[in-house]
Protein backbone atom coordinates (compact mmCIF):
# COMPACT_ATOMS: atom_id res chain seq x y z
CA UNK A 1 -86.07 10.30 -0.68
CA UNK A 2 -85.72 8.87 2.54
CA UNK A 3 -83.95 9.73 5.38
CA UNK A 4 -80.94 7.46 4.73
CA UNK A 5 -80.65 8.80 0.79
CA UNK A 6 -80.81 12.18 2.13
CA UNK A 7 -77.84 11.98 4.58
CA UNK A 8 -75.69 9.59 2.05
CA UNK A 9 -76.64 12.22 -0.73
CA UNK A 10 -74.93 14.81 1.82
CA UNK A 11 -72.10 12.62 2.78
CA UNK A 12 -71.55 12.72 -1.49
CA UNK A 13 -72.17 16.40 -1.80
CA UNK A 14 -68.92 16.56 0.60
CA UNK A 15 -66.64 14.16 -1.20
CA UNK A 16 -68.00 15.27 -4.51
CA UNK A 17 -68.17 18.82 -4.55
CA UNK A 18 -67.93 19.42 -8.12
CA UNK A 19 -71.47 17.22 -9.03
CA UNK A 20 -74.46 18.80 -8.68
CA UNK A 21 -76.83 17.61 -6.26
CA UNK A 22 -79.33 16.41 -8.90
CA UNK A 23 -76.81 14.44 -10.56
CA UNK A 24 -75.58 12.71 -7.52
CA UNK A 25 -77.32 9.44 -7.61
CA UNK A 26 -76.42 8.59 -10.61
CA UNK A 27 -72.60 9.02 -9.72
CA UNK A 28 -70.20 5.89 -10.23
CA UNK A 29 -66.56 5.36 -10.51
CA UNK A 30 -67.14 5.34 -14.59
CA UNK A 31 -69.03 8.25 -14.89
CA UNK A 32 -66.56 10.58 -13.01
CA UNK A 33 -63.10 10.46 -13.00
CA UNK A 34 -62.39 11.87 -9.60
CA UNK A 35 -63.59 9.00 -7.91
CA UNK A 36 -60.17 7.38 -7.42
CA UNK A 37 -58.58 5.48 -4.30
CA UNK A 38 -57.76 9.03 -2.28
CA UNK A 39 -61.99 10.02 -3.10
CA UNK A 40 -63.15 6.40 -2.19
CA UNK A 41 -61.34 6.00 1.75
CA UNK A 42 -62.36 9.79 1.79
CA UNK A 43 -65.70 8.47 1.01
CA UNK A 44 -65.22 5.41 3.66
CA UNK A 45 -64.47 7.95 6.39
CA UNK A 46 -67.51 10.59 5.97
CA UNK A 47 -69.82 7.46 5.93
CA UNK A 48 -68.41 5.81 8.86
CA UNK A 49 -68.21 9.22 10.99
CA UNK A 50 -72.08 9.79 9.43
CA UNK A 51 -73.57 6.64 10.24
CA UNK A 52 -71.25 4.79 12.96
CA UNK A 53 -69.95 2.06 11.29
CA UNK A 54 -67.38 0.32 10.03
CA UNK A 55 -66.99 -0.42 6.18
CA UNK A 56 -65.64 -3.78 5.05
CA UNK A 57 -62.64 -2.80 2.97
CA UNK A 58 -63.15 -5.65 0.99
CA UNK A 59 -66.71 -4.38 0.13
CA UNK A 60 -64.80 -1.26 -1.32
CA UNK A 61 -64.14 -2.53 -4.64
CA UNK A 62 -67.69 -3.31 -5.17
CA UNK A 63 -68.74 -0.10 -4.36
CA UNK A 64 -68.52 2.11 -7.41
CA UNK A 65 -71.45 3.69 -7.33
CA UNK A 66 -74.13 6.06 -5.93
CA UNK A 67 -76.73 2.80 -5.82
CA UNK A 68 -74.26 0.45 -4.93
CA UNK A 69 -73.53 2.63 -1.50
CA UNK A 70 -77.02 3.32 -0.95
CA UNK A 71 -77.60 -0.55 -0.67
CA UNK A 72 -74.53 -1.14 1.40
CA UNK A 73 -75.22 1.46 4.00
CA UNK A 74 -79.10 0.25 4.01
CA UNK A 75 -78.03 -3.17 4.99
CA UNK A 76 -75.68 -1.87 7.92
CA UNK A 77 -78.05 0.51 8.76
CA UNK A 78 -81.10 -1.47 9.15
CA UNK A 79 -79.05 -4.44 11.31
């Protein structure tokens, strides 16, 4: 796990509470039913306040998952 994985794995562990860690990269909108609109711009704000950015809101919708985040926040990351 690199460092980015291990800080958006935190950033997860906040929003999510409820998952276990070892479960958390495999979390999507599908597989848990808490992730609704209220969890995602919850999500949106720890991420933005962790790695000083702004998130397209019109990415949001197309990211529903643990992997799909990862990616997004790898590609504003390594600008």
């Amino acid at each position: 796990m690199d460092e980015i994985e291990r800080r958006l794995t935190t950033c997860f562990a906040g929003v999510f509470p409820d998952v276990p860690v070892a479960e958390l990269r495999r979390l999507s909108q599908a597989s848990n039913a808490s992730w609704d609109s209220i969890t995602a711009i919850t999500l949106v704000a720890v991420l933005e306040e962790e790695f000083g950015f702004e998130l397209d809101f019109e990415a949001l919708p197309e990211l529903d998952s643990f992997e799909r985040v990862l990616n997004y926040v790898r590609g504003q990351v390594e600008r």
